[in-house]
Protein backbone atom coordinates (compact mmCIF):
# COMPACT_ATOMS: atom_id res chain seq x y z
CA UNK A 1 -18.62 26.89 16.04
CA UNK A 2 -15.20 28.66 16.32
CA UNK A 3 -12.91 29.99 19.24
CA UNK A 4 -9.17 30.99 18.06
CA UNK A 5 -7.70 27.93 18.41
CA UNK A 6 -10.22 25.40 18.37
CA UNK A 7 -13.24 24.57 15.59
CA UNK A 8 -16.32 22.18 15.50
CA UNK A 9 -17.31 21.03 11.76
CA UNK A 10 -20.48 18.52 10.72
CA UNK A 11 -19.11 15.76 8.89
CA UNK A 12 -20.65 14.78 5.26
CA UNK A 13 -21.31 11.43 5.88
CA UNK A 14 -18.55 8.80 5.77
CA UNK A 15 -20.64 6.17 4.50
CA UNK A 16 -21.42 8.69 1.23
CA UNK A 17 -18.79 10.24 1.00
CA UNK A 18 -15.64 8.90 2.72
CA UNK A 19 -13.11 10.10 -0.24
CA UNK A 20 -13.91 13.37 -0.27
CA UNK A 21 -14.45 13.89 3.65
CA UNK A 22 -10.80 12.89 3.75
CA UNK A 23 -9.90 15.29 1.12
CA UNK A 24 -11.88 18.23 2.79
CA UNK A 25 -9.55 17.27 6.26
CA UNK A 26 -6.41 17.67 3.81
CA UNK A 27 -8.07 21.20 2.43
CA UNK A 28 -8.51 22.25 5.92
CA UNK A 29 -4.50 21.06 6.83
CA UNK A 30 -3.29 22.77 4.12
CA UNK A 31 -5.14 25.52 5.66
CA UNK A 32 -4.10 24.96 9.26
CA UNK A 33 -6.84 23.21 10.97
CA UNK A 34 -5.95 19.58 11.94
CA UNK A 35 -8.40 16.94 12.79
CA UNK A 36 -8.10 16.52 16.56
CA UNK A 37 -11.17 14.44 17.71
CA UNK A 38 -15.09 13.39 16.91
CA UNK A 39 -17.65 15.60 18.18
CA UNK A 40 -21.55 16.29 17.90
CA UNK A 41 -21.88 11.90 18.76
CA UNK A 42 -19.73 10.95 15.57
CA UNK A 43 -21.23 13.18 13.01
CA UNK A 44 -18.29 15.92 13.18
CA UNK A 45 -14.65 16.89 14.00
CA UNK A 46 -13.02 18.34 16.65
CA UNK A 47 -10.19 20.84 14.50
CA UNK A 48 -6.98 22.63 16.55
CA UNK A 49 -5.52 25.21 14.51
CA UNK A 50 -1.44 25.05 13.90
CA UNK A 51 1.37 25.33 10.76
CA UNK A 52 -0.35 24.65 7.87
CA UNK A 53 0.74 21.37 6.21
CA UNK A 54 -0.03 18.73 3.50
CA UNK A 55 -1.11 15.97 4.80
CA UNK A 56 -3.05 13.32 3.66
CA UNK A 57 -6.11 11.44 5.66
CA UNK A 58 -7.07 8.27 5.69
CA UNK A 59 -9.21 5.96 7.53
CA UNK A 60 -9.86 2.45 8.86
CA UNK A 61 -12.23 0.08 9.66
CA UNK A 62 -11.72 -2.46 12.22
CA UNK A 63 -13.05 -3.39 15.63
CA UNK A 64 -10.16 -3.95 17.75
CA UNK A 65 -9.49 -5.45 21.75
CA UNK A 66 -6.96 -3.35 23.83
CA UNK A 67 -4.12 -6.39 22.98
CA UNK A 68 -4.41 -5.82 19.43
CA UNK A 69 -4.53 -2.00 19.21
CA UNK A 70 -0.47 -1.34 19.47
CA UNK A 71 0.17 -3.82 17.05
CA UNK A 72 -2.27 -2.20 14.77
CA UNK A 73 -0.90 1.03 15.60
CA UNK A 74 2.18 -0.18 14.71
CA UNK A 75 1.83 -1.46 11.62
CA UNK A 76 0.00 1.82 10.47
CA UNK A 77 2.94 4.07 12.16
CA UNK A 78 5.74 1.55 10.13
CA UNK A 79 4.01 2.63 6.57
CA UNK A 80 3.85 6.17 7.75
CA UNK A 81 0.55 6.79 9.06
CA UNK A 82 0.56 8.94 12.13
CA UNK A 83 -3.35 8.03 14.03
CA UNK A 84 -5.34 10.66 14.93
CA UNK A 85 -7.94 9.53 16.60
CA UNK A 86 -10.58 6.78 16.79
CA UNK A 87 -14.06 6.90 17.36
CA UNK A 88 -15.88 3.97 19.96
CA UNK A 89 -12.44 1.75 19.22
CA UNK A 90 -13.91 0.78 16.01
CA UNK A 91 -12.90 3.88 13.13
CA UNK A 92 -9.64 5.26 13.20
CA UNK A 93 -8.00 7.96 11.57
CA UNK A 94 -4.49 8.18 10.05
CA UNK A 95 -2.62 11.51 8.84
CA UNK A 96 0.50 11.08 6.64
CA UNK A 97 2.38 13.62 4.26
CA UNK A 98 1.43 13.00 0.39
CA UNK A 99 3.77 10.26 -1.03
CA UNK A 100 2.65 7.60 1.81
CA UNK A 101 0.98 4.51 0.04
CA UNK A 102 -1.74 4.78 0.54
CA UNK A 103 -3.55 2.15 3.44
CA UNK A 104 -5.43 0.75 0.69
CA UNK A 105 -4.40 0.17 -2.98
CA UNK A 106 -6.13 -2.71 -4.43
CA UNK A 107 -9.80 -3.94 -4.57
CA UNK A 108 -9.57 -6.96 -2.18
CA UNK A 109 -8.07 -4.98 0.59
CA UNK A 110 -10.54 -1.81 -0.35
CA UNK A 111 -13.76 -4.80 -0.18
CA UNK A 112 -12.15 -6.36 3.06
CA UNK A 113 -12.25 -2.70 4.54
CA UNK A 114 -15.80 -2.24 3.86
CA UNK A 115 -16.54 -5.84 4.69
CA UNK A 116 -15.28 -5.12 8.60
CA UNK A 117 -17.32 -1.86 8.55
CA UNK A 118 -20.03 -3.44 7.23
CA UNK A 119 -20.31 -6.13 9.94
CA UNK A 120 -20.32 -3.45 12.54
CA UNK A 121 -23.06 -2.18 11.59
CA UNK A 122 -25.52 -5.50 11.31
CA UNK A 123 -25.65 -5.78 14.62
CA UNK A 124 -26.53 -2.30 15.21
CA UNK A 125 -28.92 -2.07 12.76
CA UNK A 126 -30.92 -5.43 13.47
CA UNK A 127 -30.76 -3.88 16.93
CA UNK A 128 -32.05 -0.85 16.53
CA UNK A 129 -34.93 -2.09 13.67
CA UNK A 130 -35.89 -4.62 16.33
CA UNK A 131 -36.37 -2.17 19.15
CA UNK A 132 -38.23 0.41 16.91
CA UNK A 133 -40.99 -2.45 15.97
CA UNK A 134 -41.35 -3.28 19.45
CA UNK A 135 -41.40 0.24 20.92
CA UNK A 136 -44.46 0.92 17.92
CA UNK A 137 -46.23 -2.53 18.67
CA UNK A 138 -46.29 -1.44 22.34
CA UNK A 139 -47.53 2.27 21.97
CA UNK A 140 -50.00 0.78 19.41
CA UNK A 141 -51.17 -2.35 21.75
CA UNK A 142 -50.92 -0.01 25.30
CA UNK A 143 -54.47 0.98 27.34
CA UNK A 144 -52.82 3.20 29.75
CA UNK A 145 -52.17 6.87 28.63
CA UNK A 146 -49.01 7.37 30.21
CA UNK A 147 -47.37 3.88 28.55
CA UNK A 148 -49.01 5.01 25.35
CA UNK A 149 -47.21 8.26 25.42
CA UNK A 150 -43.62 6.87 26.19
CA UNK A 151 -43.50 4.39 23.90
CA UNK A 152 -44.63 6.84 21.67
CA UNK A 153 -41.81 9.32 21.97
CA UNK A 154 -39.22 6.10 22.57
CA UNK A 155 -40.79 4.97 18.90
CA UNK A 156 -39.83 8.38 17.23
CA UNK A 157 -36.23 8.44 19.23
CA UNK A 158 -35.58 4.84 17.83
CA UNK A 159 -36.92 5.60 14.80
CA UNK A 160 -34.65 8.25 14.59
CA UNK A 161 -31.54 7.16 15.13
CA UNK A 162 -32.31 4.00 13.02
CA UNK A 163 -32.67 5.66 9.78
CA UNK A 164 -29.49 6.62 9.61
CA UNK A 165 -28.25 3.90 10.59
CA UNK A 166 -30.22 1.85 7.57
CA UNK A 167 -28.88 4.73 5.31
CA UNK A 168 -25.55 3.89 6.29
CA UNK A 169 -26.09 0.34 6.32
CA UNK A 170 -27.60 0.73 2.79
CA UNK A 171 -24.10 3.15 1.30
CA UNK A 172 -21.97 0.28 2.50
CA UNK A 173 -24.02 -2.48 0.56
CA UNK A 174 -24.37 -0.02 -2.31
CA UNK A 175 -19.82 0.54 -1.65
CA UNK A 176 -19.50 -3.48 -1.43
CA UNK A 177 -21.64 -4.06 -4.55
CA UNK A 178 -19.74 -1.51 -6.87
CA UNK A 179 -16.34 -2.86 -5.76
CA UNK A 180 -17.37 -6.61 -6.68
CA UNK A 181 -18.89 -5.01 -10.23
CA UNK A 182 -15.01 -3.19 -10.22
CA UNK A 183 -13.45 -6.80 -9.97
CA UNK A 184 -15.59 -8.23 -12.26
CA UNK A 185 -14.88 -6.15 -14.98
């Protein structure tokens, strides 16, 4: 979707492909189309057009409370990362002009970035598996018609928003894993 100033585009999947969604951002800077906010629930960007620039992107991890977000800001804005945005107070994005370390540049902090994401989404994921078994045991154990028939269509909404969410689950392990085998070696 496009108006003149203003462009929606589906994200690849951060938990596949985080690298090179950040690189497509800097294609599309370069181009004149800046990441502004999420949209379509997380899954895709918000874009405003302007000057076309180089910039970098780069993104975070970390679940913070109100107190501790302008001290994390902070530290971000002191190594030259501008934020962007942040998505349920939990991912945020950073812009910066190529040169900028980068936010991270060694396997422990890379593992302890992953490590934050990846606690985020335990919860979530035992939620959401937990709720799908017990929406399907209750459709499948239900007399009446109409329970039968909500707990059907509950089962398939759960069950659709928890794949992805054991897919993504699943690409952090798989991230985690191949770091440790990096540190290893």
């Amino acid at each position: 979707m496009r108006s003149k100033n203003k462009r929606f585009i589906i994200g690849k999947g951060l938990a596949f492909s985080e690298a090179g969604e950040m690189q497509y951002l800097s294609k599309l800077a370069a181009e004149g189309w800046f990441l502004e906010s999420h949209a379509f629930c997380g899954f895709g960007y918000r874009l405003c057009k302007g000057e076309k620039q180089d910039l970098q992107y780069c993104m975070d991890y970390q679940k913070l409370s109100k107190e501790d977000q302008e001290d994390y800001l902070e530290m971000f804005a002191a190594a030259g990362w501008k934020h962007v945005m942040s998505v349920g107070n939990i991912i945020h994005y950073f812009s910066a002009p190529p040169g900028i370390k980068p936010i991270y540049s060694d396997h422990s902090t890379l593992m302890e970035k992953y490590r934050k994401g990846k606690v985020n989404l335990d919860v979530s994921s035992i939620i959401f598996i937990l709720l799908t078994f017990l929406t399907c045991f209750i459709w499948k154990n239900t007399e009446m018609h109409i329970a039968q028939l909500m707990f059907r269509y509950m089962f398939y909404f759960f069950l659709v928003v928890t794949l992805p969410i054991i897919m993504t689950y699943l690409a952090f392990i798989l991230r985690l894993w191949r770091l440790r085998q990096l540190s290893n070696d």
